[in-house]
N, C-alpha and C. Protein backbone atom coordinates (compact mmCIF):
# COMPACT_ATOMS: atom_id res chain seq x y z
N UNK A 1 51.88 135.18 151.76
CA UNK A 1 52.96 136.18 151.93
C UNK A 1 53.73 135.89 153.22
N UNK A 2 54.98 135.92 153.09
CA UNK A 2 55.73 135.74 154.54
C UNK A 2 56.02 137.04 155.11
N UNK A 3 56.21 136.50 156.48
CA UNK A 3 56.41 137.45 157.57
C UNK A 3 57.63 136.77 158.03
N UNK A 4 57.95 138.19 158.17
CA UNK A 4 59.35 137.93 159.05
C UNK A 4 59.41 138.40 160.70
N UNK A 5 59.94 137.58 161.44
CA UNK A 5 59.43 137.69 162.59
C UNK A 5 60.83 138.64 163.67
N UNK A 6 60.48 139.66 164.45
CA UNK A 6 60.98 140.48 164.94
C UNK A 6 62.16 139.87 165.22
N UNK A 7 63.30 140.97 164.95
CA UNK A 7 64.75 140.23 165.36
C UNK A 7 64.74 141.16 166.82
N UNK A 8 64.57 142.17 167.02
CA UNK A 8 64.87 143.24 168.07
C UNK A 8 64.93 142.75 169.58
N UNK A 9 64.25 141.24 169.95
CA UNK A 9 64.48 141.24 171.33
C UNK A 9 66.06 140.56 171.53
N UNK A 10 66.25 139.64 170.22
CA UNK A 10 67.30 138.72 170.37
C UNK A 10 68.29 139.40 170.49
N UNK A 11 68.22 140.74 169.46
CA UNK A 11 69.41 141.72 168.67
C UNK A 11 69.93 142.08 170.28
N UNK A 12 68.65 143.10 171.22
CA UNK A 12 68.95 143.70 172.37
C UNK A 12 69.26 143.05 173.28
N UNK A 13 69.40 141.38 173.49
CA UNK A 13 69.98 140.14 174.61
C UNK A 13 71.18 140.35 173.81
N UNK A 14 71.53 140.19 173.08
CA UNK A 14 72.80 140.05 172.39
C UNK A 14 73.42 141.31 172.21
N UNK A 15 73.27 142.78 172.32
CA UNK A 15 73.76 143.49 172.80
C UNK A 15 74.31 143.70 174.23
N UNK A 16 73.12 143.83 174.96
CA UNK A 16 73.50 143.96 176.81
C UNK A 16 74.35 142.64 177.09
N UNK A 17 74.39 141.32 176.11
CA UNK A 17 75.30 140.38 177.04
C UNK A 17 76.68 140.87 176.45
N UNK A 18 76.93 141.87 175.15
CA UNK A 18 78.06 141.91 174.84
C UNK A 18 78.56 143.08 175.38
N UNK A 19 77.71 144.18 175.76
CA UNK A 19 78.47 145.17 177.10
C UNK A 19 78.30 144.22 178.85
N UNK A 20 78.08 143.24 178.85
CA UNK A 20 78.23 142.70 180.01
C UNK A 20 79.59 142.56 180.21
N UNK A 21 80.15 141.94 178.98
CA UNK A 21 81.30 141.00 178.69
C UNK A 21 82.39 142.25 178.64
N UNK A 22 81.63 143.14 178.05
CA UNK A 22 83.13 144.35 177.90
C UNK A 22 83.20 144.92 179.54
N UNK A 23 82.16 144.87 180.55
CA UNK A 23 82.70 145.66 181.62
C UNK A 23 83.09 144.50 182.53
N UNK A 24 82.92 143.04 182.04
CA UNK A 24 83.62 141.76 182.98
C UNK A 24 85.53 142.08 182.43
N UNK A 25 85.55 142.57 181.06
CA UNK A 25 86.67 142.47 180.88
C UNK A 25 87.66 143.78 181.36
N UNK A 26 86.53 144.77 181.36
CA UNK A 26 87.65 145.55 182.24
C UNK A 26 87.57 145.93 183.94
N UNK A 27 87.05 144.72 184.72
CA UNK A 27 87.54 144.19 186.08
C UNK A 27 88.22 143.30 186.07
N UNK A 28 88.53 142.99 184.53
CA UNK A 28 89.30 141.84 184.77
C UNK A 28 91.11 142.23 184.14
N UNK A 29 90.62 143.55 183.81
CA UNK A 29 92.18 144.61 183.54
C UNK A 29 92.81 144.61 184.90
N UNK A 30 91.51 144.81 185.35
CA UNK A 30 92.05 146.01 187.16
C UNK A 30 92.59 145.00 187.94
N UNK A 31 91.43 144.02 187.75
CA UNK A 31 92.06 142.54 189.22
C UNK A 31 92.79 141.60 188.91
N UNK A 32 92.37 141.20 187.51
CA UNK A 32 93.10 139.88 187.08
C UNK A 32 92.51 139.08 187.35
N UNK A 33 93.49 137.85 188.07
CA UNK A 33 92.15 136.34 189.07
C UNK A 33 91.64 137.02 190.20
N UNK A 34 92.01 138.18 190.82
CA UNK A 34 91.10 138.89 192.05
C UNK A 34 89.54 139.03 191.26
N UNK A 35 89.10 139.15 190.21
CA UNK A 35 88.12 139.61 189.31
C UNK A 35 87.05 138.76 190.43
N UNK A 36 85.75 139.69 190.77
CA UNK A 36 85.16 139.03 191.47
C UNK A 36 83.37 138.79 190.58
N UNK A 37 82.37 137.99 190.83
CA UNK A 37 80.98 138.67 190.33
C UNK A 37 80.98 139.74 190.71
N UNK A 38 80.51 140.30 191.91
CA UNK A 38 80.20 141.14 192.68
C UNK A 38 80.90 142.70 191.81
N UNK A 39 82.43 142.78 192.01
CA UNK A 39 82.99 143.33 191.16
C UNK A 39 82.36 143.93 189.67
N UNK A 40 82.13 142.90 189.20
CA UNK A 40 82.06 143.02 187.27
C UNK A 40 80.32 143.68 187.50
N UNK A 41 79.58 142.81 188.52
CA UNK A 41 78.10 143.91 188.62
C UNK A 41 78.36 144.92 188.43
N UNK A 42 78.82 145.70 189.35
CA UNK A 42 79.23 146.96 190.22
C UNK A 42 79.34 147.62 188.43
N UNK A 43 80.56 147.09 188.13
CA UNK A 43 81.10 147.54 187.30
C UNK A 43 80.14 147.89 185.84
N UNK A 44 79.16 147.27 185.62
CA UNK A 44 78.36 147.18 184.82
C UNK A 44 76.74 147.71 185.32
N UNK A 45 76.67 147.94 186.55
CA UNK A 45 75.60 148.84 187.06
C UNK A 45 74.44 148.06 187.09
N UNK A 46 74.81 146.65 187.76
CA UNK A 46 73.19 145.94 187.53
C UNK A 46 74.06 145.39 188.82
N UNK A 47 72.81 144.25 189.64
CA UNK A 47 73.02 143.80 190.32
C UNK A 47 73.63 142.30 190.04
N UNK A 48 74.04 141.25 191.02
CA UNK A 48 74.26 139.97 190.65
C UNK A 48 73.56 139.34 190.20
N UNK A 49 71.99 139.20 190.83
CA UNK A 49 71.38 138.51 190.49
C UNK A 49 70.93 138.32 188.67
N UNK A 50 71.00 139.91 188.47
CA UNK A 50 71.03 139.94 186.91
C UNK A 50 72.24 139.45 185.74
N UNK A 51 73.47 139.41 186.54
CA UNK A 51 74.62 139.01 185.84
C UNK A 51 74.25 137.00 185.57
N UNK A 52 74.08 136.84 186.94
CA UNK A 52 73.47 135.09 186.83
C UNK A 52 72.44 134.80 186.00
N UNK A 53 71.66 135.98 185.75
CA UNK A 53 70.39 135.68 184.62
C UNK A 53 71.11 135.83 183.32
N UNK A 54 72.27 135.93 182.83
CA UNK A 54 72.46 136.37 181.70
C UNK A 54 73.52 135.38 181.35
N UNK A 55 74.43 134.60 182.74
CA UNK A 55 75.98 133.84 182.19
C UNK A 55 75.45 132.33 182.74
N UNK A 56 74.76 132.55 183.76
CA UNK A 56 74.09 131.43 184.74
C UNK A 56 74.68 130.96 185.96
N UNK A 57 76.18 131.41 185.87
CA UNK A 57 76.82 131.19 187.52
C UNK A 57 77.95 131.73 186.86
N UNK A 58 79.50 131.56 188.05
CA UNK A 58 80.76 132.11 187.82
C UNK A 58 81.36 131.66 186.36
N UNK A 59 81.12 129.97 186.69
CA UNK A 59 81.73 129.18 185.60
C UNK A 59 81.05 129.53 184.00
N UNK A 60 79.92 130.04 183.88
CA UNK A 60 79.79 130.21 182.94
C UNK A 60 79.51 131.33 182.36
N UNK A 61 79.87 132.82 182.99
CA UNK A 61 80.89 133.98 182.64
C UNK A 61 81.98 133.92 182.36
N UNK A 62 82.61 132.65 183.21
CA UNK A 62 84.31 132.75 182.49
C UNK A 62 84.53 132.03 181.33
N UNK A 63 83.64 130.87 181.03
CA UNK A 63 84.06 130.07 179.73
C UNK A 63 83.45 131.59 178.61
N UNK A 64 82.45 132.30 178.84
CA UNK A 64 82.02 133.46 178.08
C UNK A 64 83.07 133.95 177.65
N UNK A 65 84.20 134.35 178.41
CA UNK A 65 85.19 135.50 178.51
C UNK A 65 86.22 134.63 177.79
N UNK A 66 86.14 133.37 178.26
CA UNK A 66 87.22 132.77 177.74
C UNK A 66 87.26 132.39 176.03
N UNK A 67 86.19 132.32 175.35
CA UNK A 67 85.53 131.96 174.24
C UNK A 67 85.90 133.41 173.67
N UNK A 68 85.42 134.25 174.13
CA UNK A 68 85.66 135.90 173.41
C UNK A 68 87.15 136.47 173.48
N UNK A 69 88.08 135.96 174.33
CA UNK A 69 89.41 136.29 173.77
C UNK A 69 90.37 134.59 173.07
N UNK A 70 89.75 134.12 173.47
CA UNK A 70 90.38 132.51 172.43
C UNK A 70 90.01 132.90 171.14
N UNK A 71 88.76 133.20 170.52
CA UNK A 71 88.44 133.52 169.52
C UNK A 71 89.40 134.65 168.60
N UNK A 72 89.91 135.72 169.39
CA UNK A 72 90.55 137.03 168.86
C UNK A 72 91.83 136.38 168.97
N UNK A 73 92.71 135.40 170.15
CA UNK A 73 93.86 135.19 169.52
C UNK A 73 93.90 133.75 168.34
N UNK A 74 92.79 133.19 168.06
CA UNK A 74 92.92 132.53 167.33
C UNK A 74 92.95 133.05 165.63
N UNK A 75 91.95 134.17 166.10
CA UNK A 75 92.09 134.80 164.29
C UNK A 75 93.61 135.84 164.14
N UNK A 76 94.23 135.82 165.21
CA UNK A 76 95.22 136.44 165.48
C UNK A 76 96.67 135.61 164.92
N UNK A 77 96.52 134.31 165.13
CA UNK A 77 97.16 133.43 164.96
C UNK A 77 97.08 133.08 163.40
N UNK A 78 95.89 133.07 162.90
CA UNK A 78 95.62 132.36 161.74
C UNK A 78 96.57 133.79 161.25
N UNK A 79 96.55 134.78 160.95
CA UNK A 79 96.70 135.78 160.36
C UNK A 79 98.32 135.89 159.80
N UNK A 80 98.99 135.78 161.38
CA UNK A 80 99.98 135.39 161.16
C UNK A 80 100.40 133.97 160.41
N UNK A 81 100.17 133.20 160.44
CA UNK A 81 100.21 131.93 160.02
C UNK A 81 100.22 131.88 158.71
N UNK A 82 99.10 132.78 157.91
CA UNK A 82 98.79 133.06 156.60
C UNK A 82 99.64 134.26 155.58
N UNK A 83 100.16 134.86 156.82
CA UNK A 83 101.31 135.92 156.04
C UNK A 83 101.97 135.33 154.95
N UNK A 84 102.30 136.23 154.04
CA UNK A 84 103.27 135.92 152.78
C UNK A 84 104.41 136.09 153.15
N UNK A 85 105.00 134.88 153.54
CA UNK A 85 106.72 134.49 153.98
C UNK A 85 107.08 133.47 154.09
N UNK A 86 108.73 133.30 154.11
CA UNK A 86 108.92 132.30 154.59
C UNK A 86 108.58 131.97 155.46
N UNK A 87 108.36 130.54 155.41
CA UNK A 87 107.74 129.57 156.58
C UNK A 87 108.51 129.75 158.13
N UNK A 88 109.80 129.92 157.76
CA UNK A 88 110.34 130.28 159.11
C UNK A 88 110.22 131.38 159.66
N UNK A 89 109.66 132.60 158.65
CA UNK A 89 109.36 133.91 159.63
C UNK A 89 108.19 133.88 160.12
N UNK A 90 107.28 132.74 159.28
CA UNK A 90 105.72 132.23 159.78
C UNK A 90 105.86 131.95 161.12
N UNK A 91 106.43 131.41 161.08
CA UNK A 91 106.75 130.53 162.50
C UNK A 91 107.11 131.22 163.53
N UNK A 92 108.00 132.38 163.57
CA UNK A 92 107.94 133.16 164.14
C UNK A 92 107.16 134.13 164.92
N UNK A 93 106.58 134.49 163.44
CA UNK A 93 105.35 135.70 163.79
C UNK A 93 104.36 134.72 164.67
N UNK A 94 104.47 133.63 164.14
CA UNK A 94 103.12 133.29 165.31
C UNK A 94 103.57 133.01 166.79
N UNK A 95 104.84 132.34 166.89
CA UNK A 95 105.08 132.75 167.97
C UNK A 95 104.93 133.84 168.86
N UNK A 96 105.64 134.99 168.31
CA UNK A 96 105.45 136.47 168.41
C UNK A 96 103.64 136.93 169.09
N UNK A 97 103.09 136.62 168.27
CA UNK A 97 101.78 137.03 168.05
C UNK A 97 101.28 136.63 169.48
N UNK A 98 101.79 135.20 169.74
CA UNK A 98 100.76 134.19 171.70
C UNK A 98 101.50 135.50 172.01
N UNK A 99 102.91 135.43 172.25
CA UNK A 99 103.36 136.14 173.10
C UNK A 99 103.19 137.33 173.54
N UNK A 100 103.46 138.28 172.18
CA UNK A 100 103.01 139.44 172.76
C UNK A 100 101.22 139.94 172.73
N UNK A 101 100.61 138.78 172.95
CA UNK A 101 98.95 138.70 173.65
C UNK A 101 98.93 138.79 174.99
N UNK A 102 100.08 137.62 175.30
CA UNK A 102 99.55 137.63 176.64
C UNK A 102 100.63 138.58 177.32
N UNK A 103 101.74 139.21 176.92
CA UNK A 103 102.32 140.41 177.51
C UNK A 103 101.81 141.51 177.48
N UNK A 104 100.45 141.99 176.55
CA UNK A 104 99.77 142.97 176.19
C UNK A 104 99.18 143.21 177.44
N UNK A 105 98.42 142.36 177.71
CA UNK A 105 97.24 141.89 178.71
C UNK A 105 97.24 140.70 179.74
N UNK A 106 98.60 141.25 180.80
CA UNK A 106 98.84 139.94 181.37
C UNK A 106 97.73 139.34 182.49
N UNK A 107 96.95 140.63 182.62
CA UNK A 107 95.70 140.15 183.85
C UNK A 107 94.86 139.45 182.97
N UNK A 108 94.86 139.59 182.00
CA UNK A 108 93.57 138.44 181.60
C UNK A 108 94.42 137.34 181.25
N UNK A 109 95.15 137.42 180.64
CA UNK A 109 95.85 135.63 181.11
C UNK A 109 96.31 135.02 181.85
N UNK A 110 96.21 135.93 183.28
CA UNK A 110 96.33 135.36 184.45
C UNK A 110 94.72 134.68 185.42
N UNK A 111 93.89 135.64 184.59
CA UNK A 111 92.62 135.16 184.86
C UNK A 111 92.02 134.24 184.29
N UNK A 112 92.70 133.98 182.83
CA UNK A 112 92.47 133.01 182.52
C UNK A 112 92.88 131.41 182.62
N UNK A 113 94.26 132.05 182.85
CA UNK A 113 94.85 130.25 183.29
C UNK A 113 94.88 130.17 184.61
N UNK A 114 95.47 131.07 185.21
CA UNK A 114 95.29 131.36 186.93
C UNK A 114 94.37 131.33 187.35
N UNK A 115 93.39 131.09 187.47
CA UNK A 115 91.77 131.97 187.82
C UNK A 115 91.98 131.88 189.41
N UNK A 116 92.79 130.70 190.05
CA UNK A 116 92.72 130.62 191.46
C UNK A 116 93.55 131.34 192.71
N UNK A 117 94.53 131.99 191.71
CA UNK A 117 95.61 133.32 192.15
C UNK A 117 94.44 134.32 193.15
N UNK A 118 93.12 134.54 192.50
CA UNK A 118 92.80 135.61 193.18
C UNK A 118 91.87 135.45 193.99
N UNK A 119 91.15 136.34 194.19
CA UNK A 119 89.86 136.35 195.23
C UNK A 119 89.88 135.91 196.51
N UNK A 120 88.33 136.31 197.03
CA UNK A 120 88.04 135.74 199.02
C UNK A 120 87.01 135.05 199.27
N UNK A 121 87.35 134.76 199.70
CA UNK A 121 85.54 133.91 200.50
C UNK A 121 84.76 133.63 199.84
N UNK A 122 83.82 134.00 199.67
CA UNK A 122 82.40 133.32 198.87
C UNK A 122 82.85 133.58 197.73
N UNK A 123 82.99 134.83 196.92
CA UNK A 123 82.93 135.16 195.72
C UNK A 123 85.04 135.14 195.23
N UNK A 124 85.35 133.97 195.76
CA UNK A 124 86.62 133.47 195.39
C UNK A 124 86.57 133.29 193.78
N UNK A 125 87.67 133.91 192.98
CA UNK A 125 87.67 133.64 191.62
C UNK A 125 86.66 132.90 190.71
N UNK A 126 87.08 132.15 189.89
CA UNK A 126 86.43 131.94 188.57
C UNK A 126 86.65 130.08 188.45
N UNK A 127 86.80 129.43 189.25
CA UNK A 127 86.97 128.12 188.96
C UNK A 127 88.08 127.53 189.49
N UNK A 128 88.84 126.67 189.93
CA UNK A 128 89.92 125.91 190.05
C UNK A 128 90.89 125.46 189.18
N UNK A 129 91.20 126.60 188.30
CA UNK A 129 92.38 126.42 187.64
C UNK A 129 92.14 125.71 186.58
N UNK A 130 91.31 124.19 186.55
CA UNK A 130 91.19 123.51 185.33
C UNK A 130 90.59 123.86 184.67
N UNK A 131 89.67 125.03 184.92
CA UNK A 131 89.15 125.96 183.46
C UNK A 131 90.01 125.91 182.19
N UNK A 132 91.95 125.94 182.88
CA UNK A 132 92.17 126.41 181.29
C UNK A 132 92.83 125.21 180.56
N UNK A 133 92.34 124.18 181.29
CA UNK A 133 92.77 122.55 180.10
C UNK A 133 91.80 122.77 178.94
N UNK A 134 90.80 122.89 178.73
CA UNK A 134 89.38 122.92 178.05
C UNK A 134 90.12 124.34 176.92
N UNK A 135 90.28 125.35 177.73
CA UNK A 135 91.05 126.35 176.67
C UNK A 135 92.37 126.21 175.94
N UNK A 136 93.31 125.04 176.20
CA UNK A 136 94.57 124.74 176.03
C UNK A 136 94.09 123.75 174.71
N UNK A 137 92.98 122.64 175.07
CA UNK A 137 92.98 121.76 174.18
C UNK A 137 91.93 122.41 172.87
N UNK A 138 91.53 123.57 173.46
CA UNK A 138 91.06 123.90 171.72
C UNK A 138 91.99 124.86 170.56
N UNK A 139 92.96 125.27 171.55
CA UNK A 139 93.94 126.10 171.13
C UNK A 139 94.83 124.79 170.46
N UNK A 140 95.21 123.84 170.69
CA UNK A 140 95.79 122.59 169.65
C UNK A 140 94.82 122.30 168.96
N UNK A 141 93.61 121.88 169.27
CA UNK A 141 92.87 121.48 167.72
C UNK A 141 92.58 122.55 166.62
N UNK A 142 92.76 123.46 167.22
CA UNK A 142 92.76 124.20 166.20
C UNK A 142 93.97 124.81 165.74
N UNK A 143 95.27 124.98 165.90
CA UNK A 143 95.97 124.75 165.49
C UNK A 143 96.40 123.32 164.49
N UNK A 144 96.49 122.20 164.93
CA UNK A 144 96.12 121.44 164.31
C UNK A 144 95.44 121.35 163.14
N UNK A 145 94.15 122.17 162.81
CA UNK A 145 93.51 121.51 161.79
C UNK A 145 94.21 122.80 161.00
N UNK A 146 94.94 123.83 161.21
CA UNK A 146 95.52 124.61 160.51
C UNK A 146 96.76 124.40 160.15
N UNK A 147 97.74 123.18 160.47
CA UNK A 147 98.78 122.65 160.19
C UNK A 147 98.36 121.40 159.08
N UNK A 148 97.35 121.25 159.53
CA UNK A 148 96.63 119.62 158.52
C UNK A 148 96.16 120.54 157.12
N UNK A 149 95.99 121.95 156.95
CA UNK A 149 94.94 122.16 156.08
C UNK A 149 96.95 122.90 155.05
N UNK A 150 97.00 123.37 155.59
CA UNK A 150 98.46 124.10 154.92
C UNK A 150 99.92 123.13 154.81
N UNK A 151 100.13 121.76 155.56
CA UNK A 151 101.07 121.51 155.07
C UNK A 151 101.24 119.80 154.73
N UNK A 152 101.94 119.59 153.66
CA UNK A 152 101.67 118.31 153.17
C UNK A 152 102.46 116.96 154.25
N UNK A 153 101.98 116.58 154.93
CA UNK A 153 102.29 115.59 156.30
C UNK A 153 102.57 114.23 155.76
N UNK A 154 101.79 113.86 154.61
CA UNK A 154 102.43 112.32 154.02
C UNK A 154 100.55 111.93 154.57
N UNK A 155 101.00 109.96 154.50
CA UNK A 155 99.81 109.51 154.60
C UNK A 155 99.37 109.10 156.23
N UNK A 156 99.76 109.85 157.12
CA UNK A 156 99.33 109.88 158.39
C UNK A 156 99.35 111.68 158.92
N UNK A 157 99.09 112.31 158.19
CA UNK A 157 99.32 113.80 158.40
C UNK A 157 98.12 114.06 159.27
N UNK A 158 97.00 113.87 159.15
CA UNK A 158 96.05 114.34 160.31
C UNK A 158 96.40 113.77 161.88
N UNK A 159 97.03 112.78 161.50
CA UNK A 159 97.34 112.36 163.01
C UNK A 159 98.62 113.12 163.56
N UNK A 160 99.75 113.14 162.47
CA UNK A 160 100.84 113.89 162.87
C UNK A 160 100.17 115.68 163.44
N UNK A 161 99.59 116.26 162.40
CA UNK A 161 98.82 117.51 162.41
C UNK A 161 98.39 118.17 163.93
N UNK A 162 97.78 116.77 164.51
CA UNK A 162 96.88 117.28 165.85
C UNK A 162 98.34 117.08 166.39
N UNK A 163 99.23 116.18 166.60
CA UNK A 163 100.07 116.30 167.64
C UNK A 163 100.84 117.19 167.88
N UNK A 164 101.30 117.99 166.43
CA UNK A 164 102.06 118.68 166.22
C UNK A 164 101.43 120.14 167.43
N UNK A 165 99.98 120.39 166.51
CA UNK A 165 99.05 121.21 167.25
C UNK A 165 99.18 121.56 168.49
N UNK A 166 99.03 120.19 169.22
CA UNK A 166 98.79 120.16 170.57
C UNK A 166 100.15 120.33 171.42
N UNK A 167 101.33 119.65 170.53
CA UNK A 167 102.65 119.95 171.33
C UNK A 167 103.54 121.38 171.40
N UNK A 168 102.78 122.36 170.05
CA UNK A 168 103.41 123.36 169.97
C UNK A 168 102.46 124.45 171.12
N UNK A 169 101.35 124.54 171.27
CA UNK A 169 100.64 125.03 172.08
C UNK A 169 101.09 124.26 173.64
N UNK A 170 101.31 123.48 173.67
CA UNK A 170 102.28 122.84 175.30
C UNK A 170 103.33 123.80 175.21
N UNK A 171 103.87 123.61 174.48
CA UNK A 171 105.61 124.52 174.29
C UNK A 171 105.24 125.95 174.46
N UNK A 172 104.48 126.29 174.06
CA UNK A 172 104.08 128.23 174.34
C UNK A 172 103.93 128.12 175.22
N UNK A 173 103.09 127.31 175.58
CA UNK A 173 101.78 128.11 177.43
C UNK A 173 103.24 127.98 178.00
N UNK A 174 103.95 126.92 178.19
CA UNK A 174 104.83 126.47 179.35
C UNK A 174 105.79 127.54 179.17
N UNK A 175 106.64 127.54 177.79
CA UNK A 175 107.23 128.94 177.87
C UNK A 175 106.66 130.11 177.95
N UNK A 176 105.62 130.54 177.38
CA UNK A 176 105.47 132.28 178.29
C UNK A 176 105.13 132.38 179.38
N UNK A 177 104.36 131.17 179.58
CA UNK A 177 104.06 131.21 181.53
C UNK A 177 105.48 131.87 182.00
N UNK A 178 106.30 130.91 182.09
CA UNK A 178 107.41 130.74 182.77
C UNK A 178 108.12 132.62 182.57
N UNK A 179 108.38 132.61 181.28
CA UNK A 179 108.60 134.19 180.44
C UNK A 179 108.02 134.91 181.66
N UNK A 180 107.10 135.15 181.46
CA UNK A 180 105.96 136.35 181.51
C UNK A 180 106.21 136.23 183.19
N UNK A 181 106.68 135.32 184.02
CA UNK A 181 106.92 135.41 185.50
C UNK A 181 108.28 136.39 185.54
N UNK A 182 108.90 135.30 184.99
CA UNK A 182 110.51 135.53 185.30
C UNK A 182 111.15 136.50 184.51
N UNK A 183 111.17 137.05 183.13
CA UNK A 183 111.47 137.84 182.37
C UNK A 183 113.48 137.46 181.85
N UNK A 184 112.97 136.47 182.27
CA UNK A 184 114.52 135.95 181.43
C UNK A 184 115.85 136.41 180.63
N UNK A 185 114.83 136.70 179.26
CA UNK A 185 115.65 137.39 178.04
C UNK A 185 114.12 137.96 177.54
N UNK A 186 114.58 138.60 176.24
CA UNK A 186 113.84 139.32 175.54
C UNK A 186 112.72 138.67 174.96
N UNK A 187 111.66 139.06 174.83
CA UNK A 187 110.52 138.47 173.90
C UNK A 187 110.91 137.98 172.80
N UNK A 188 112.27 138.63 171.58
CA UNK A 188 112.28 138.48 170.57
C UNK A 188 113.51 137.28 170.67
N UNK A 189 114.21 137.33 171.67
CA UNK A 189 114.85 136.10 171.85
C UNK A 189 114.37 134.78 172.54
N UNK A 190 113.20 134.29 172.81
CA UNK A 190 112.66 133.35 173.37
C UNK A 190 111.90 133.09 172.13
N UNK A 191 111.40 133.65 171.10
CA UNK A 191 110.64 133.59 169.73
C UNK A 191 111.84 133.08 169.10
N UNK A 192 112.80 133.39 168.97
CA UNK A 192 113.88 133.17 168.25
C UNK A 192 114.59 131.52 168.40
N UNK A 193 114.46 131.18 169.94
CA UNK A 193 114.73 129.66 170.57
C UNK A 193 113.63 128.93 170.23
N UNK A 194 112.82 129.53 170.24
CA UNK A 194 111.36 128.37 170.16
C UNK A 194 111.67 128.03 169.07
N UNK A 195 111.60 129.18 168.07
CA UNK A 195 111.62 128.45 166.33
C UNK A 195 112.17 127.80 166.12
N UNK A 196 113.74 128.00 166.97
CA UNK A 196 115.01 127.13 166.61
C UNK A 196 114.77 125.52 166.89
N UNK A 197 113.88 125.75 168.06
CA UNK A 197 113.37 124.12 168.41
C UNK A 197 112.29 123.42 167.87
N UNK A 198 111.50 123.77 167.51
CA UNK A 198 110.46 123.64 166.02
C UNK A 198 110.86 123.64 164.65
N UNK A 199 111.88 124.25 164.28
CA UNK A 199 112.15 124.06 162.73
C UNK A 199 112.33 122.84 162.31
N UNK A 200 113.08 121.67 162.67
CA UNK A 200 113.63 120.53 162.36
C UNK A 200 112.39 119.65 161.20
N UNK A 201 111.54 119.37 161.40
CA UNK A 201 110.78 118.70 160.81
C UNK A 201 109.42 119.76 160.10
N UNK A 202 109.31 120.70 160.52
CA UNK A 202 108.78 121.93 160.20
C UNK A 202 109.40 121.95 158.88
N UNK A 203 110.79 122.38 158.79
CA UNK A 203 111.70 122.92 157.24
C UNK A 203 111.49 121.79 156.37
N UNK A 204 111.16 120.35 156.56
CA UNK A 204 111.26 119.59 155.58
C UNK A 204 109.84 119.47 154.87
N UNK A 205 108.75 120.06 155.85
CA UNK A 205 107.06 119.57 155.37
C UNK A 205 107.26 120.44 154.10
N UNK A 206 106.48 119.64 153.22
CA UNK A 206 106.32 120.58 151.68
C UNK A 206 104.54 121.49 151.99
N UNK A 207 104.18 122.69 151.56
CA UNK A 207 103.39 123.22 151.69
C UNK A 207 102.19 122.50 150.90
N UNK A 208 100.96 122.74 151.09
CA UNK A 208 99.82 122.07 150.05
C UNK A 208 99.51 122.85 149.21
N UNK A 209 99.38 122.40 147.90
CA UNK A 209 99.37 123.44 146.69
C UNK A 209 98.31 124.70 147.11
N UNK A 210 98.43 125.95 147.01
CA UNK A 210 97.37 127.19 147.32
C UNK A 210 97.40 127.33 148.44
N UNK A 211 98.50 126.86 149.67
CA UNK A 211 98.28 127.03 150.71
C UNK A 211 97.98 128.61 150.92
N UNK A 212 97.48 129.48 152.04
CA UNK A 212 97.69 130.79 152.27
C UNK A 212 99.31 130.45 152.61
N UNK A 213 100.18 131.80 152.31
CA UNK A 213 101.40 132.44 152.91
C UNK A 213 102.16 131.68 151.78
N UNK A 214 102.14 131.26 150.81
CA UNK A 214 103.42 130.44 150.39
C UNK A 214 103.34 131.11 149.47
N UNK A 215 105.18 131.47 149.30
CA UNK A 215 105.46 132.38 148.00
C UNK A 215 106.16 131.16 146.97
């Protein structure tokens, strides 16, 4: 006869690390890159030493944090992406969608790509900034394999696919960075330029039969 062996200690590590993560994320509302350890303890009612038993140092609370909102704008992205429309309002909405993420919640994407904007002394931010190459290049491969899986590229399409991936995610970060400082023009008019500069070879790809979104 089998036994099944207790889930309850794993279940309760995997609870307390996921209210860890919700009270790292809201010091990380309040400070942004100021977000300190010390801080997110406080904030969560344990000491440091227990936060390090659970992420293992700074760097690996923030790839935590960083993994748990990459994840939400990635299914965020797909969603849009998969809408029933034309391809050019596709294109849009997903634009739309980075953007108004990181206008929602500009301290965490300042903590996330910024991380070195904030903090003091010992407990100085979250890494040196190159934290968010590692988050940039999974945000193109995965884009990428969602351009390779929905549109028909010819007989070099996986290679075209990732570049495409990787150059349209260059083109966001650099434009909303820039956006989200300066405030230029409107959200819905910087969505509106982007597309305009993406459509060209975009309008000619034929979709793959059953793609999601194609009417």
């Amino acid at each position: 006869m089998e036994t099944t062996q207790p889930t309850e200690p794993r279940s309760a590590a995997e609870q307390r690390r996921k209210e860890l993560l919700e009270a790292a994320d809201r010091v990380v509302l309040r400070d942004g890159p100021g977000a300190s350890m010390n801080a997110i303890a406080a904030e969560a009612g344990i000491t440091k030493p227990i936060l390090y038993r659970h992420f293992g140092d700074k760097e690996g609370l923030y790839r935590a944090l960083a993994v748990r909102h990459t994840d939400a704008l990635i299914t965020a992205l797909r969603s849009a992406l998969d809408a029933p429309a034309e391809r050019r309002r596709r294109v849009e909405a997903t634009l739309d969608t980075y953007l108004a993420a990181i206008e929602a919640r500009p301290q965490v994407y300042r903590f996330l790509m910024h991380p070195t904007e904030g903090g003091s002394g010992s407990d100085r931010g979250f890494g040196a900034g190159q934290q968010a190459a590692p988050l940039l290049r999974r945000l193109g491969d995965e884009l990428g394999k969602v351009i390779e899986e929905r549109l028909d590229l010819g007989p070099d399409g996986q290679e075209t696919a990732r570049i495409w991936g990787h150059g349209v995610v260059g083109m966001a970060y650099a434009a909303g960075d820039w956006w989200l400082r300066e405030r230029p023009c409107t959200r819905a008019e910087l969505v509106r330029q982007l597309a305009d500069l993406l459509w060209g070879r975009l309008s000619m790809a034929e979709d793959r039969p059953g793609s999601p979104g194609r009417l």
